[in-house]
C-alpha atoms as a PDB file:
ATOM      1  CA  UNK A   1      94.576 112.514  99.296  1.00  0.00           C
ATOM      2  CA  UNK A   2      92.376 109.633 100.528  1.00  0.00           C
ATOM      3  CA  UNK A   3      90.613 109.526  96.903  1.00  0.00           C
ATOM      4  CA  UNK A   4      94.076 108.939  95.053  1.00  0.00           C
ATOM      5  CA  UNK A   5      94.931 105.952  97.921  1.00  0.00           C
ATOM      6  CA  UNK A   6      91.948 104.249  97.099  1.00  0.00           C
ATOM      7  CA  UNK A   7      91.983 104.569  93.336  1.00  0.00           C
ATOM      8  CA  UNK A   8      95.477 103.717  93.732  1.00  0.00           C
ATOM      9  CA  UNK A   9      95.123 100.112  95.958  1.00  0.00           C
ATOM     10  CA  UNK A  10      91.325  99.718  94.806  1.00  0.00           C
ATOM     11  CA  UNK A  11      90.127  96.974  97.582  1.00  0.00           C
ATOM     12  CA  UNK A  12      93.831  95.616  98.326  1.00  0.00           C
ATOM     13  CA  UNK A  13      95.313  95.560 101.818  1.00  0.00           C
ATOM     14  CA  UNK A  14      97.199  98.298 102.621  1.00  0.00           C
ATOM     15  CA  UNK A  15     100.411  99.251 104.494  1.00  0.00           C
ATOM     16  CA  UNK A  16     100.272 102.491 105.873  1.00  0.00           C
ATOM     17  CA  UNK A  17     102.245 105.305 107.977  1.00  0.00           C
ATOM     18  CA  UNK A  18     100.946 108.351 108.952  1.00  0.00           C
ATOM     19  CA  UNK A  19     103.370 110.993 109.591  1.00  0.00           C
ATOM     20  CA  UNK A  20     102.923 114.531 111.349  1.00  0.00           C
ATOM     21  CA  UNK A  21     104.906 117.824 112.478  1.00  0.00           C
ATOM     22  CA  UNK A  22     104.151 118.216 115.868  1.00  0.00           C
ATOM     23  CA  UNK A  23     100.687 117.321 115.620  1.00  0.00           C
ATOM     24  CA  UNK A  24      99.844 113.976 117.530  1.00  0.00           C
ATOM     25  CA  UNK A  25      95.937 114.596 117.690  1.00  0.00           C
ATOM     26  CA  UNK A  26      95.522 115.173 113.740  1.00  0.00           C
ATOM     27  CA  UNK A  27      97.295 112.178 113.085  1.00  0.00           C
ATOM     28  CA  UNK A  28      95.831 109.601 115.583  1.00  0.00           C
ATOM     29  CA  UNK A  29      92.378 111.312 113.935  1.00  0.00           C
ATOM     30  CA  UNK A  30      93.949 110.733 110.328  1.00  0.00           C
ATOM     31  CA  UNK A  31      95.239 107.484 111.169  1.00  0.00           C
ATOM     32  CA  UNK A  32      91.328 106.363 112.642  1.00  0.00           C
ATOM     33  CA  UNK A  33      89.995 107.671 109.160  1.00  0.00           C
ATOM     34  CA  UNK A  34      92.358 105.567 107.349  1.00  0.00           C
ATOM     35  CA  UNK A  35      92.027 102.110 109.517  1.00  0.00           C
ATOM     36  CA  UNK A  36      87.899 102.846 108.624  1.00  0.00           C
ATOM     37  CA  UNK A  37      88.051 103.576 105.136  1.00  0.00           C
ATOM     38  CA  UNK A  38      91.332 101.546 103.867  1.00  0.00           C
ATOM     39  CA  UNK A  39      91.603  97.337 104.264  1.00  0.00           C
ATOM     40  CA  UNK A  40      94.687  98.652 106.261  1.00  0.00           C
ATOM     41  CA  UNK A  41      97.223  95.182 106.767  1.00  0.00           C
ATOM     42  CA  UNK A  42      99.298  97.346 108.912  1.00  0.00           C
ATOM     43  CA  UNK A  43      99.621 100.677 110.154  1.00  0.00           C
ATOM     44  CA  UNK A  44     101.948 103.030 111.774  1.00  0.00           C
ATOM     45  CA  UNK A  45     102.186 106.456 113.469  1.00  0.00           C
ATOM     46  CA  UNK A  46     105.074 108.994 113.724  1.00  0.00           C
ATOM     47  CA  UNK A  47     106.539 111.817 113.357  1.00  0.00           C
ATOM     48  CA  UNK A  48     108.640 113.632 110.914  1.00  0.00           C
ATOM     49  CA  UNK A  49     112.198 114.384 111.342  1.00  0.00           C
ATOM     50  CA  UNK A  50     113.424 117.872 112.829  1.00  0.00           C
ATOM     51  CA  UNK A  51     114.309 118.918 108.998  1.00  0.00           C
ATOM     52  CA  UNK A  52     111.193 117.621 107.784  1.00  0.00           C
ATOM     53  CA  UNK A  53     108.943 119.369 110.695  1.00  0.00           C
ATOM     54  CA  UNK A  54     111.089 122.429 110.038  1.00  0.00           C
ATOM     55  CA  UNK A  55     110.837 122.552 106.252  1.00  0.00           C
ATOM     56  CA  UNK A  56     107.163 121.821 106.462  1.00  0.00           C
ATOM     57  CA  UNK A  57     106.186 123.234 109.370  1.00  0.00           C
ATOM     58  CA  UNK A  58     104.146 122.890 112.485  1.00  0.00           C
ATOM     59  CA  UNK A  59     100.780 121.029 111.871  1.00  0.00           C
ATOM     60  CA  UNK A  60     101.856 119.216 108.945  1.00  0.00           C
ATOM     61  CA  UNK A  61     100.632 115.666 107.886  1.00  0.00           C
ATOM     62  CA  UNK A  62     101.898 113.017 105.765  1.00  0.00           C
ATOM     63  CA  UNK A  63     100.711 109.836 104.268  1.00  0.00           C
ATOM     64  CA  UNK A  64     102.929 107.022 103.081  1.00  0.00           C
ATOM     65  CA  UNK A  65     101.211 103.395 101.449  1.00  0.00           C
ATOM     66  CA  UNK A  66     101.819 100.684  99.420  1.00  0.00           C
ATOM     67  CA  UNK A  67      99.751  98.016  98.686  1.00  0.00           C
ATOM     68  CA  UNK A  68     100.401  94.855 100.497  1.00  0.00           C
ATOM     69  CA  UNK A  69     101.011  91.158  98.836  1.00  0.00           C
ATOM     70  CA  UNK A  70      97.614  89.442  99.289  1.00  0.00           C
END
């Protein structure tokens, strides 16, 4: 997943969120990954919905970006 985000932005800043099911140590881990190997403008943590921690389940990690105006 990290691959595609950086052939996707290249060197661009980055606007991030990283999303999780019930899994607040992952993410913060994911989200420390991310601020090292992205030119991350701004980034956010939080958590799925009910439905979406339901549907996916327990454990479950997300990744939204888009590449920021420079």
């Amino acid at each position: 997943m990290l691959e595609k985000i950086k052939s996707d932005v290249d060197k661009k800043p980055v606007i991030v969120a990283v999303m999780h099911a019930y899994a607040p140590e992952p993410a913060k881990n994911l989200m420390g990954r991310l601020i090292r190997e992205l030119n991350c403008r701004d980034i956010w943590l939080t958590e799925f919905s009910p439905l979406m921690g339901y549907a996916c389940g327990t454990g479950t990690l997300g990744i939204a970006y888009i590449a920021a105006e420079s």
